[in-house]
Protein backbone atom coordinates (compact mmCIF):
# COMPACT_ATOMS: atom_id res chain seq x y z
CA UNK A 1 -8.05 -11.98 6.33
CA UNK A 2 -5.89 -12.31 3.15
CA UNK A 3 -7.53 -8.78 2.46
CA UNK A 4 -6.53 -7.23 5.28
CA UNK A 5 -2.73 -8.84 4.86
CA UNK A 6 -2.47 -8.45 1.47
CA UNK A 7 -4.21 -5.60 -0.44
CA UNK A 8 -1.89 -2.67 0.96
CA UNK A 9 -5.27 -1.06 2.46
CA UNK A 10 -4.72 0.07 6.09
CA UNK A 11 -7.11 -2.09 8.32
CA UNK A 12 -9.20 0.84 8.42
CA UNK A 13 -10.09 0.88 5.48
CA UNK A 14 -10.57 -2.92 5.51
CA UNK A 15 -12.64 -2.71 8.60
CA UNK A 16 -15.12 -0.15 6.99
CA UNK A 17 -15.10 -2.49 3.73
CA UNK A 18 -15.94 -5.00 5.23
CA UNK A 19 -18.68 -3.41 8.06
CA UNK A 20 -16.98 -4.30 11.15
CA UNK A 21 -15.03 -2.76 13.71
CA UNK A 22 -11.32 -2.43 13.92
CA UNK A 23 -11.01 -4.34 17.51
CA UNK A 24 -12.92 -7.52 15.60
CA UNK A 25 -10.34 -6.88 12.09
CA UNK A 26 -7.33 -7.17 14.65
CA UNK A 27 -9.03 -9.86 16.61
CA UNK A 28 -9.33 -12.25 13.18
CA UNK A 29 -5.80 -11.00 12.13
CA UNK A 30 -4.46 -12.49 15.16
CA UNK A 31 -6.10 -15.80 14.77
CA UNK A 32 -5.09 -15.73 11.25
CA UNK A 33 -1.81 -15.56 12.09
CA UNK A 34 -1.53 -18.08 14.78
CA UNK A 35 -3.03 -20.34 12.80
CA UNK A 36 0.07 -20.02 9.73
CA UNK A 37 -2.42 -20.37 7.39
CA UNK A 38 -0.92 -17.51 5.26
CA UNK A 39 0.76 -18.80 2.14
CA UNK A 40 3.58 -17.85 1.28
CA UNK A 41 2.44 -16.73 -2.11
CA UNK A 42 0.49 -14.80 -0.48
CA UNK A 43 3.43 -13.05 1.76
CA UNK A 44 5.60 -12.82 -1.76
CA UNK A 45 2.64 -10.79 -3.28
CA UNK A 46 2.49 -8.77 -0.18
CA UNK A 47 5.71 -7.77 -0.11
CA UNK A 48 6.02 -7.58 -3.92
CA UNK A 49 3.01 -4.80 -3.58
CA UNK A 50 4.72 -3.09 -0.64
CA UNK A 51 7.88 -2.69 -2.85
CA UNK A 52 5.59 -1.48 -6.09
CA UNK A 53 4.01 0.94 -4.43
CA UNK A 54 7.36 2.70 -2.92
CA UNK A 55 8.75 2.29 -6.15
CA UNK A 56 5.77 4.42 -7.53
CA UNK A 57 5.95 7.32 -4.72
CA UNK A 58 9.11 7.50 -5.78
CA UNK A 59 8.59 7.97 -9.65
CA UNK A 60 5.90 9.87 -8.94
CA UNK A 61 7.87 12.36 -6.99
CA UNK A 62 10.67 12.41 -9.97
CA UNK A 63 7.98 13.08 -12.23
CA UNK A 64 7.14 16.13 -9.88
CA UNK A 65 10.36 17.48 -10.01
CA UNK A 66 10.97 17.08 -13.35
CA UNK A 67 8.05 18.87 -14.58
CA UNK A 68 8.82 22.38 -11.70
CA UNK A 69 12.24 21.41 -13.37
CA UNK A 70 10.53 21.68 -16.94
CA UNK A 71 8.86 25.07 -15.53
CA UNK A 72 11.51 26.72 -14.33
CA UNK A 73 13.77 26.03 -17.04
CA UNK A 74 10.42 27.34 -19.87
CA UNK A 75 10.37 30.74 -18.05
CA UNK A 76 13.80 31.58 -18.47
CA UNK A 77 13.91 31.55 -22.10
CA UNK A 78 11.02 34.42 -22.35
């Protein structure tokens, strides 16, 4: 279940990885999580990914704008 928790894949994607259905995915989740045997390493790392990946959407997006930025400013000068 650390999969499922951790990797930042929806537990779609996990359930398809994996070759079972969602309603089973959400059933072990459950019983993971009753069960508190999630680290807390584990929960840092999640939530360290979590914030690396918004970080990167939003670089991603400056780098967008930059570049229509770099565009714009490239056909003015002809």
């Amino acid at each position: 279940m650390r999969l499922a928790l951790t990797s930042g894949l929806t537990r779609k994607q996990v359930a398809d990885d994996i070759g079972v259905g969602m309603s089973t995915l959400n059933k072990w989740i459950t019983q993971h999580r009753d069960t508190d045997v999630v680290s807390q390493e584990d929960l840092d790392l999640a939530k360290e990914n979590d914030r690396l990946r918004r970080e990167i959407k939003l670089l991603k997006e400056e780098r967008d704008i930059l570049k229509k930025a770099t565009q714009f400013f490239a056909g003015l000068k002809q």
